[in-house]
PDB file of N, CA and C in Angstrom:
ATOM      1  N   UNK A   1       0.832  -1.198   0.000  1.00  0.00           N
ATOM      2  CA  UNK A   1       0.000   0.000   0.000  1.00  0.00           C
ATOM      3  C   UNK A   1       0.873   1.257   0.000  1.00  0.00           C
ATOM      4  N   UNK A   2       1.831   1.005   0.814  1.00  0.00           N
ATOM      5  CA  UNK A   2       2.756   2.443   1.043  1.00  0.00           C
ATOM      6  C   UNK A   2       3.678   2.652  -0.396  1.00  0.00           C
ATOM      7  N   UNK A   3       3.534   1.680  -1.346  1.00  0.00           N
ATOM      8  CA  UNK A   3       4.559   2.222  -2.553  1.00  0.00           C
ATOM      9  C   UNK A   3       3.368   2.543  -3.657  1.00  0.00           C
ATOM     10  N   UNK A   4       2.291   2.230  -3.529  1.00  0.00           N
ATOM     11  CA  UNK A   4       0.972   2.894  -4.324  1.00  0.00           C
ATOM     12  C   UNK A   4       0.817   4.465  -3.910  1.00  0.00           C
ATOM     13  N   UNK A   5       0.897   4.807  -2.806  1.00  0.00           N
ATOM     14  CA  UNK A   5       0.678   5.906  -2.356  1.00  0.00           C
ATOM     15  C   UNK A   5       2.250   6.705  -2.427  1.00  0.00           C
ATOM     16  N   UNK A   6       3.440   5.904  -3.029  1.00  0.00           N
ATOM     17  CA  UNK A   6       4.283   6.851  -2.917  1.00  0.00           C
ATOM     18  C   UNK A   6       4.464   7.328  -4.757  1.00  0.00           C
ATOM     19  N   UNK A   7       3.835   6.098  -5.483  1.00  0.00           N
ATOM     20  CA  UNK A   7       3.850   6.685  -6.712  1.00  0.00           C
ATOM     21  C   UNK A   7       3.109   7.563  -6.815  1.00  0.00           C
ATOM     22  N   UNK A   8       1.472   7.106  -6.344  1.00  0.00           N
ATOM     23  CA  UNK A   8       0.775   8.701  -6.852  1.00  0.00           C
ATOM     24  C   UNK A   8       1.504   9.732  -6.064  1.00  0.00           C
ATOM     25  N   UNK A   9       2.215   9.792  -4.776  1.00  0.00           N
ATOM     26  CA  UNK A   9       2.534  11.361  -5.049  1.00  0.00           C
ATOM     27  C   UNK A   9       3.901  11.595  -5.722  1.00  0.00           C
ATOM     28  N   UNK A  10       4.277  10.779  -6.501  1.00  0.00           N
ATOM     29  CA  UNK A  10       4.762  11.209  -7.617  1.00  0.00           C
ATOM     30  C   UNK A  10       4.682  11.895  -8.364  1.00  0.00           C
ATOM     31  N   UNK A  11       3.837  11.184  -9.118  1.00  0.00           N
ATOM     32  CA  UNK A  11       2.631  11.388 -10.260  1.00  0.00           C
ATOM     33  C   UNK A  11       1.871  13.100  -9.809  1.00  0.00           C
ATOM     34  N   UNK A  12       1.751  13.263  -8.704  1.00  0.00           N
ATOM     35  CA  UNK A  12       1.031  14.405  -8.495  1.00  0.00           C
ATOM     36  C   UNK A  12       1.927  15.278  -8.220  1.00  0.00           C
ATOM     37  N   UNK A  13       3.235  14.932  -7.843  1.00  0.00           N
ATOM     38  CA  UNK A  13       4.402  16.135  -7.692  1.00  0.00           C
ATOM     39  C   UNK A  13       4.970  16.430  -8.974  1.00  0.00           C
ATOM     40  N   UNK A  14       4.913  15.688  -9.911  1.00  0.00           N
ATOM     41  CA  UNK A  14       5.552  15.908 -11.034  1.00  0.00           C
ATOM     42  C   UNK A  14       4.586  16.772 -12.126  1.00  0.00           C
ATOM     43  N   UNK A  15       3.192  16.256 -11.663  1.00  0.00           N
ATOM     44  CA  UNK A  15       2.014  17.136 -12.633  1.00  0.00           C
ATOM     45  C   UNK A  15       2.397  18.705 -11.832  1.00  0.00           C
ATOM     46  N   UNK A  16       2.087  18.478 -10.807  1.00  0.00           N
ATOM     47  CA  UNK A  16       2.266  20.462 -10.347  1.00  0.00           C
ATOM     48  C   UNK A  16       3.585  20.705 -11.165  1.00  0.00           C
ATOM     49  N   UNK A  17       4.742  20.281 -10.804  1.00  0.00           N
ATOM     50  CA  UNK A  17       5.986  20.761 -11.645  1.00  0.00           C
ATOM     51  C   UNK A  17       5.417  21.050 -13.275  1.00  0.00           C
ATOM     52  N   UNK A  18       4.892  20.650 -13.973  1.00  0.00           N
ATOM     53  CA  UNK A  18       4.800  20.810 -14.655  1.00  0.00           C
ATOM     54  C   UNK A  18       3.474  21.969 -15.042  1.00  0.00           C
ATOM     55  N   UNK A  19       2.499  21.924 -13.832  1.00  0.00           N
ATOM     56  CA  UNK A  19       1.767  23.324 -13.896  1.00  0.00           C
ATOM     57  C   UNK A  19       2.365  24.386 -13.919  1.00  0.00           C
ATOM     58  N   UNK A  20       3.433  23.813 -12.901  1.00  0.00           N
ATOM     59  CA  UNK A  20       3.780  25.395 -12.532  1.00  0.00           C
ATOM     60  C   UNK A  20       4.483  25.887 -13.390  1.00  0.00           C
ATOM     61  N   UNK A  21       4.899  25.114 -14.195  1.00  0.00           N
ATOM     62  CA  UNK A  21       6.480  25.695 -15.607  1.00  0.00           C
ATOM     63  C   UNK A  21       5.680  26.197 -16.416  1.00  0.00           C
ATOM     64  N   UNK A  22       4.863  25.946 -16.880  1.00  0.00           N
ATOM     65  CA  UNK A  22       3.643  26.064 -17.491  1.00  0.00           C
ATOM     66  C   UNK A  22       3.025  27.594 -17.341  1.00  0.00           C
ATOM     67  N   UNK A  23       2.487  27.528 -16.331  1.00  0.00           N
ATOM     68  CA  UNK A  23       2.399  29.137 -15.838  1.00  0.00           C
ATOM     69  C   UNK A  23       3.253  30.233 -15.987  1.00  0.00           C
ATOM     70  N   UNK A  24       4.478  29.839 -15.000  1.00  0.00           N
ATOM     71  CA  UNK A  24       5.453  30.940 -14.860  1.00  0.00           C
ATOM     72  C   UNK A  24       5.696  31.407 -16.778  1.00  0.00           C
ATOM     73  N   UNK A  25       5.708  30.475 -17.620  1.00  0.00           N
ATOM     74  CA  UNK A  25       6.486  30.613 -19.254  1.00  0.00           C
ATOM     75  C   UNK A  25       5.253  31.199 -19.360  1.00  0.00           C
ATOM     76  N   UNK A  26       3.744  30.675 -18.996  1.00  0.00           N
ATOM     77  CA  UNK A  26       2.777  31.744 -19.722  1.00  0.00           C
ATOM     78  C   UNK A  26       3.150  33.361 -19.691  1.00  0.00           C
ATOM     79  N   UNK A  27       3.339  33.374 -17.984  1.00  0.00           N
ATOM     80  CA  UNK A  27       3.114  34.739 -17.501  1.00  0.00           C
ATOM     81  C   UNK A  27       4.175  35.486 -18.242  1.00  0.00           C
ATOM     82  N   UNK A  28       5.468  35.019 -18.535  1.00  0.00           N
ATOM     83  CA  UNK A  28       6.999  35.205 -18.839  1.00  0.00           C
ATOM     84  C   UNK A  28       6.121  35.706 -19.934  1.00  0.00           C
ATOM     85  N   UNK A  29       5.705  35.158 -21.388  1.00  0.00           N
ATOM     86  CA  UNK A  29       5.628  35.456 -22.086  1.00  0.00           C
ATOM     87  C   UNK A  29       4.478  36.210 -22.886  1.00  0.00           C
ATOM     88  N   UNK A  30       3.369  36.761 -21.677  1.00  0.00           N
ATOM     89  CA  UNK A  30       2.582  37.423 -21.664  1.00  0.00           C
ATOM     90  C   UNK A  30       2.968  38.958 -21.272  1.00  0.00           C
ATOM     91  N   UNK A  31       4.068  39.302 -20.514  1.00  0.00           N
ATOM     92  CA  UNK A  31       4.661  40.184 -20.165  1.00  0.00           C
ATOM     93  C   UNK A  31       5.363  40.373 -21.711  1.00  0.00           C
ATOM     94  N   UNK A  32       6.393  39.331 -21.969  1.00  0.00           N
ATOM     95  CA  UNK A  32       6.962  40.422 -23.215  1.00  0.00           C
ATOM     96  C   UNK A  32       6.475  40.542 -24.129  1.00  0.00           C
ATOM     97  N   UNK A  33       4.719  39.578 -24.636  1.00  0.00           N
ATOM     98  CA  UNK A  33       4.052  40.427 -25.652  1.00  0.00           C
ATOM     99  C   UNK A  33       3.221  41.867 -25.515  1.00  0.00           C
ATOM    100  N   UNK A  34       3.318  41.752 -24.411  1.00  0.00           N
ATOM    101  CA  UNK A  34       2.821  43.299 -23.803  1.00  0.00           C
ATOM    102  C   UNK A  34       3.588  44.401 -23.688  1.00  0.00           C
ATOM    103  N   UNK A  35       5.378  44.366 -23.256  1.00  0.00           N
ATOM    104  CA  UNK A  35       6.025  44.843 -23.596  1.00  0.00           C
ATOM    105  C   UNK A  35       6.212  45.125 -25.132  1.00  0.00           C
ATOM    106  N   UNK A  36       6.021  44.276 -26.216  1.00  0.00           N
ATOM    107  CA  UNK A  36       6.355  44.836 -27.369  1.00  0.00           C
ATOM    108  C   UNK A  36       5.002  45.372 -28.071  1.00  0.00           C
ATOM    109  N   UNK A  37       4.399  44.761 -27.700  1.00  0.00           N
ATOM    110  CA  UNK A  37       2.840  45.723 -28.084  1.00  0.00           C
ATOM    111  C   UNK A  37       2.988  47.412 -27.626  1.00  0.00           C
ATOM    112  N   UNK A  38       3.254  47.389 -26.400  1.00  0.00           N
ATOM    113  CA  UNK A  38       3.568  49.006 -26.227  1.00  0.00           C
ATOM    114  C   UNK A  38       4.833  49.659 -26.683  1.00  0.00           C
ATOM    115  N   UNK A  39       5.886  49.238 -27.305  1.00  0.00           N
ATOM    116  CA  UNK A  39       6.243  49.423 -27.952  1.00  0.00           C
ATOM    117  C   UNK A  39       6.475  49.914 -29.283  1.00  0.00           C
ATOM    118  N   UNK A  40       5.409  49.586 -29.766  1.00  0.00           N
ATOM    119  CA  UNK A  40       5.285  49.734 -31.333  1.00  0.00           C
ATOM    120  C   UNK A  40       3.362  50.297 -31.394  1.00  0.00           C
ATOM    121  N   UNK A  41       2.757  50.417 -30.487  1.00  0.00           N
ATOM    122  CA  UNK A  41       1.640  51.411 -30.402  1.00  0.00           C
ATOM    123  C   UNK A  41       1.164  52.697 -29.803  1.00  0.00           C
ATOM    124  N   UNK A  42       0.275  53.266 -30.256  1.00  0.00           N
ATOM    125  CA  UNK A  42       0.076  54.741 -29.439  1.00  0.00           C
ATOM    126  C   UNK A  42      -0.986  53.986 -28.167  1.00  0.00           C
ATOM    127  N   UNK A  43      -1.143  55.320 -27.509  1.00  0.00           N
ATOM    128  CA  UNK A  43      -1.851  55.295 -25.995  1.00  0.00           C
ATOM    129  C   UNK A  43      -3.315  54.663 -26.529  1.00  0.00           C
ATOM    130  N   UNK A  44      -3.552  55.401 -27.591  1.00  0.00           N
ATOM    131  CA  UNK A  44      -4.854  55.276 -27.304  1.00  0.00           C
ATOM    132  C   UNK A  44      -5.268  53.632 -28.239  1.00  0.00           C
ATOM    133  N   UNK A  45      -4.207  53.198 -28.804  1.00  0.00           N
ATOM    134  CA  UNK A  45      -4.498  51.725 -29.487  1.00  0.00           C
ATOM    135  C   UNK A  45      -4.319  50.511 -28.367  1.00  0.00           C
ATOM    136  N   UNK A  46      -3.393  50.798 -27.343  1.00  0.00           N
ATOM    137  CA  UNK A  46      -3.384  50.278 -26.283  1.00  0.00           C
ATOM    138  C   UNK A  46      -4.341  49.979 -25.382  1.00  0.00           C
ATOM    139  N   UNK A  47      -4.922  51.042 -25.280  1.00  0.00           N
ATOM    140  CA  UNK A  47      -5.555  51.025 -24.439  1.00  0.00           C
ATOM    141  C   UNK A  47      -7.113  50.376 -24.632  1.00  0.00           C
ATOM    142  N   UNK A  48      -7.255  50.598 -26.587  1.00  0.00           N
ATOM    143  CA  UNK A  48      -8.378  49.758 -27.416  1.00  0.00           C
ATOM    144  C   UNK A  48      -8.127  48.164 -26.881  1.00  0.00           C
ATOM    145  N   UNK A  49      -6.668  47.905 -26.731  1.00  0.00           N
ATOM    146  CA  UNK A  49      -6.223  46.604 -26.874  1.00  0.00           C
ATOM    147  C   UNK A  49      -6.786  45.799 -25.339  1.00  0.00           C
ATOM    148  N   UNK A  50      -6.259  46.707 -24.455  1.00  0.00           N
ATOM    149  CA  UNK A  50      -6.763  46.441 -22.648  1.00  0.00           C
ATOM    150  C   UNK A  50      -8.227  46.579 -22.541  1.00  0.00           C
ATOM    151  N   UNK A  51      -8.944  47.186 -23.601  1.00  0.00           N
ATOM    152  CA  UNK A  51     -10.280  46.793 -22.942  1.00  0.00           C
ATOM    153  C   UNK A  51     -10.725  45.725 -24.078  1.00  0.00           C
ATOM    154  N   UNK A  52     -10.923  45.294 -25.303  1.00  0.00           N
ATOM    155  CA  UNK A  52     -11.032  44.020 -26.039  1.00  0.00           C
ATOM    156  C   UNK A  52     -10.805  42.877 -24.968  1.00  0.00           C
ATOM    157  N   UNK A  53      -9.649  43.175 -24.354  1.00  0.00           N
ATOM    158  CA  UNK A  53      -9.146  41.701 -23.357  1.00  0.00           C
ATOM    159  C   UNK A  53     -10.206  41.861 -22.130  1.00  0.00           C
ATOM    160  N   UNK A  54     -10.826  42.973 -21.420  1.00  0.00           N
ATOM    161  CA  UNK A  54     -11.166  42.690 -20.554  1.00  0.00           C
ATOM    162  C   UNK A  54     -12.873  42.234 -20.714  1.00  0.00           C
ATOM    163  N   UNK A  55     -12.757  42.471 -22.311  1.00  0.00           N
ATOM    164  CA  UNK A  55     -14.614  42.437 -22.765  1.00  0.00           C
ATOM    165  C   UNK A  55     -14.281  40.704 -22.838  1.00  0.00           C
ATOM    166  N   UNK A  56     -13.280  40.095 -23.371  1.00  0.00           N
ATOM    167  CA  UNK A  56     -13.243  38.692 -23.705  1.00  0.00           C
ATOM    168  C   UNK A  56     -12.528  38.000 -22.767  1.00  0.00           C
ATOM    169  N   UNK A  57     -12.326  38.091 -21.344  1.00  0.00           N
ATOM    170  CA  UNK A  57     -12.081  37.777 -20.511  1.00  0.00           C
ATOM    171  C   UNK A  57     -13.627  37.519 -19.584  1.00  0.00           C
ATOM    172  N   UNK A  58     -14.434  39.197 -19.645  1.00  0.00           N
ATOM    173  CA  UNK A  58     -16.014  38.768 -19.282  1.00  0.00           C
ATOM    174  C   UNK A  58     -16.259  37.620 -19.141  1.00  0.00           C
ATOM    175  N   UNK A  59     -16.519  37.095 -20.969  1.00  0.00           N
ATOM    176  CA  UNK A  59     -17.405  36.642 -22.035  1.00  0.00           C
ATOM    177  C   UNK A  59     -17.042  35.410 -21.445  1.00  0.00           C
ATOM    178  N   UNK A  60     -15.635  35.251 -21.551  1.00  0.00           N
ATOM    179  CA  UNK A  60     -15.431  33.594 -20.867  1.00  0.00           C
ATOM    180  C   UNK A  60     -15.347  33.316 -19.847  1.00  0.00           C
ATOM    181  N   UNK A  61     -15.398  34.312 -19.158  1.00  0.00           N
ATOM    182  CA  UNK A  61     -15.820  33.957 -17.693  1.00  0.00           C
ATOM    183  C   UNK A  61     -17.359  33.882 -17.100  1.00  0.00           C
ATOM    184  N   UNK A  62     -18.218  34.432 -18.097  1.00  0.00           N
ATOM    185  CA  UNK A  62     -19.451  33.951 -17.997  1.00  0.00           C
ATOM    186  C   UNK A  62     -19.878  32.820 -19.040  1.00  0.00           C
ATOM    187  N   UNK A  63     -19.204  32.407 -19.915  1.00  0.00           N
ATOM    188  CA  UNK A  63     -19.150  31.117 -20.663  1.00  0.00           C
ATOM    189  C   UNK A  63     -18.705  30.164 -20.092  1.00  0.00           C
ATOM    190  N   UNK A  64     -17.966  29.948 -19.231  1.00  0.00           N
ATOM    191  CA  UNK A  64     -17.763  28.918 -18.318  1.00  0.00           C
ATOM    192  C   UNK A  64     -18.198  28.518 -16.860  1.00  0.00           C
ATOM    193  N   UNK A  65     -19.242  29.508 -16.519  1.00  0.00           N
ATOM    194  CA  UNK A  65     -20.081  29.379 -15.067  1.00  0.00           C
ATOM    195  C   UNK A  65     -20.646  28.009 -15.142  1.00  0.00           C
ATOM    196  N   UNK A  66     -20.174  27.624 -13.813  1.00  0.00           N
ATOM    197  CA  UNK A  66     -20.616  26.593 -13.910  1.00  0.00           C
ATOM    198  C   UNK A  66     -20.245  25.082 -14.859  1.00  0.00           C
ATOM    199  N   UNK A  67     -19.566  25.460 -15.795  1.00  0.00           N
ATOM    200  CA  UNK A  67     -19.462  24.004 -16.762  1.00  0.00           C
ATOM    201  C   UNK A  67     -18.749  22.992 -16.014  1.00  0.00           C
ATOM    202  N   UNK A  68     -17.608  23.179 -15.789  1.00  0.00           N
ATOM    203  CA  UNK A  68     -16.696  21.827 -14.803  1.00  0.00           C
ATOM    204  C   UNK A  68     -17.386  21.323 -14.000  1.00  0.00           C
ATOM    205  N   UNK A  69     -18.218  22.118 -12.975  1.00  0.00           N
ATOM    206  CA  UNK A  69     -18.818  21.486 -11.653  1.00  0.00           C
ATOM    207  C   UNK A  69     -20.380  20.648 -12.416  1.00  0.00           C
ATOM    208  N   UNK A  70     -20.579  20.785 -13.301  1.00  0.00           N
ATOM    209  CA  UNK A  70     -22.034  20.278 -13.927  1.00  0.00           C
ATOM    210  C   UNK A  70     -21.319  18.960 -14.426  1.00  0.00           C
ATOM    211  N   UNK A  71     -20.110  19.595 -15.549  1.00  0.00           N
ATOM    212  CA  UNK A  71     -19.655  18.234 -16.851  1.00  0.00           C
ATOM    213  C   UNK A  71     -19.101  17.025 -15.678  1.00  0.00           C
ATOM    214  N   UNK A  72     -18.556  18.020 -14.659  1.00  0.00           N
ATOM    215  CA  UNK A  72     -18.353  16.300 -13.705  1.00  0.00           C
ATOM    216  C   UNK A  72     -19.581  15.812 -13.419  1.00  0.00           C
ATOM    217  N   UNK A  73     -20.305  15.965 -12.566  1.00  0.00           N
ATOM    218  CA  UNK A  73     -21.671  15.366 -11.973  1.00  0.00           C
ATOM    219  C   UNK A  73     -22.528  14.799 -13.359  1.00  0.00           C
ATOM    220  N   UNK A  74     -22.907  15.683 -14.153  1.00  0.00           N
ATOM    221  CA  UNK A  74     -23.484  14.564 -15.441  1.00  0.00           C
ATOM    222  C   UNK A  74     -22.515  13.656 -16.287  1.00  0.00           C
ATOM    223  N   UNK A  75     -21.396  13.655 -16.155  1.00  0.00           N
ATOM    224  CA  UNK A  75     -20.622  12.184 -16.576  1.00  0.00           C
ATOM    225  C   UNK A  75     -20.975  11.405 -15.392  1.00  0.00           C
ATOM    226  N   UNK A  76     -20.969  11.788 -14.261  1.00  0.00           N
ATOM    227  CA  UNK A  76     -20.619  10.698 -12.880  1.00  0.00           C
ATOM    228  C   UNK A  76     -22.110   9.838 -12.857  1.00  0.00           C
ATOM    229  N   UNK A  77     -23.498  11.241 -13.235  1.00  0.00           N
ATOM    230  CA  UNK A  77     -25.012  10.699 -13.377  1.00  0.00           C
ATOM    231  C   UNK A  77     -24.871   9.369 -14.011  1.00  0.00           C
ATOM    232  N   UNK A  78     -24.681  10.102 -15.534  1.00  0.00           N
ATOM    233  CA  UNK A  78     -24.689   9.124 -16.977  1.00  0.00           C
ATOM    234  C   UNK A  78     -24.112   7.866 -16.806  1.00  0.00           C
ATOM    235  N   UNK A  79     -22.599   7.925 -16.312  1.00  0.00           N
ATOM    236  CA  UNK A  79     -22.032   6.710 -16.254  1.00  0.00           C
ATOM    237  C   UNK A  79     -22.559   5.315 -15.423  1.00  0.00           C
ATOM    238  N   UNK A  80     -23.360   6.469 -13.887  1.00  0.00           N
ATOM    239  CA  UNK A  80     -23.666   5.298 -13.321  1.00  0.00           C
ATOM    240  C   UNK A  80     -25.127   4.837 -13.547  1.00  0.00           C
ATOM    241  N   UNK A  81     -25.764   5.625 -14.611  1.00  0.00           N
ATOM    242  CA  UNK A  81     -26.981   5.050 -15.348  1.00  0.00           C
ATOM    243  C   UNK A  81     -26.274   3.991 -16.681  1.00  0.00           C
ATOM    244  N   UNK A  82     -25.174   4.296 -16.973  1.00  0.00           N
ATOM    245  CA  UNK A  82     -24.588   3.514 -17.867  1.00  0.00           C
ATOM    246  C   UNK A  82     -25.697   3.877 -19.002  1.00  0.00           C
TER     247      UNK A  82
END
């Protein structure tokens, strides 16, 4: 039992490692497309640009209310109606 439980936290230390690299390179490289976006635009195209993101940031954040916590429970329904 104790080497089942030492693989999964393997398995689960190695998935975060890999969230987290994941993230940090997002964020890394969300910063320098933002850096070169202001770079090469005026104030006021920028600033067109920061609110587009915050209208489609909304949109999917009210496009996804709710879906994970439902799509689990109706697979878990379905399955055990088979």
């Amino acid at each position: 039992m104790s080497e089942i439980v030492n693989q999964s936290l393997q398995k689960i230390a190695k998935g975060t490692g890999i969230v987290f690299t994941g993230t940090i390179i997002g964020m890394l490289l969300g910063f320098v497309g933002r850096v070169i976006i202001v770079r090469y635009t005026t104030q006021t195209e920028y600033g067109i640009y920061c609110l587009a993101l915050v209208v489609i940031s909304i949109f999917v954040t009210i496009s996804t209310l709710g879906l994970q916590e439902g799509s689990t429970r109706y697979i878990a329904y379905f399955r055990g109606k088979n």
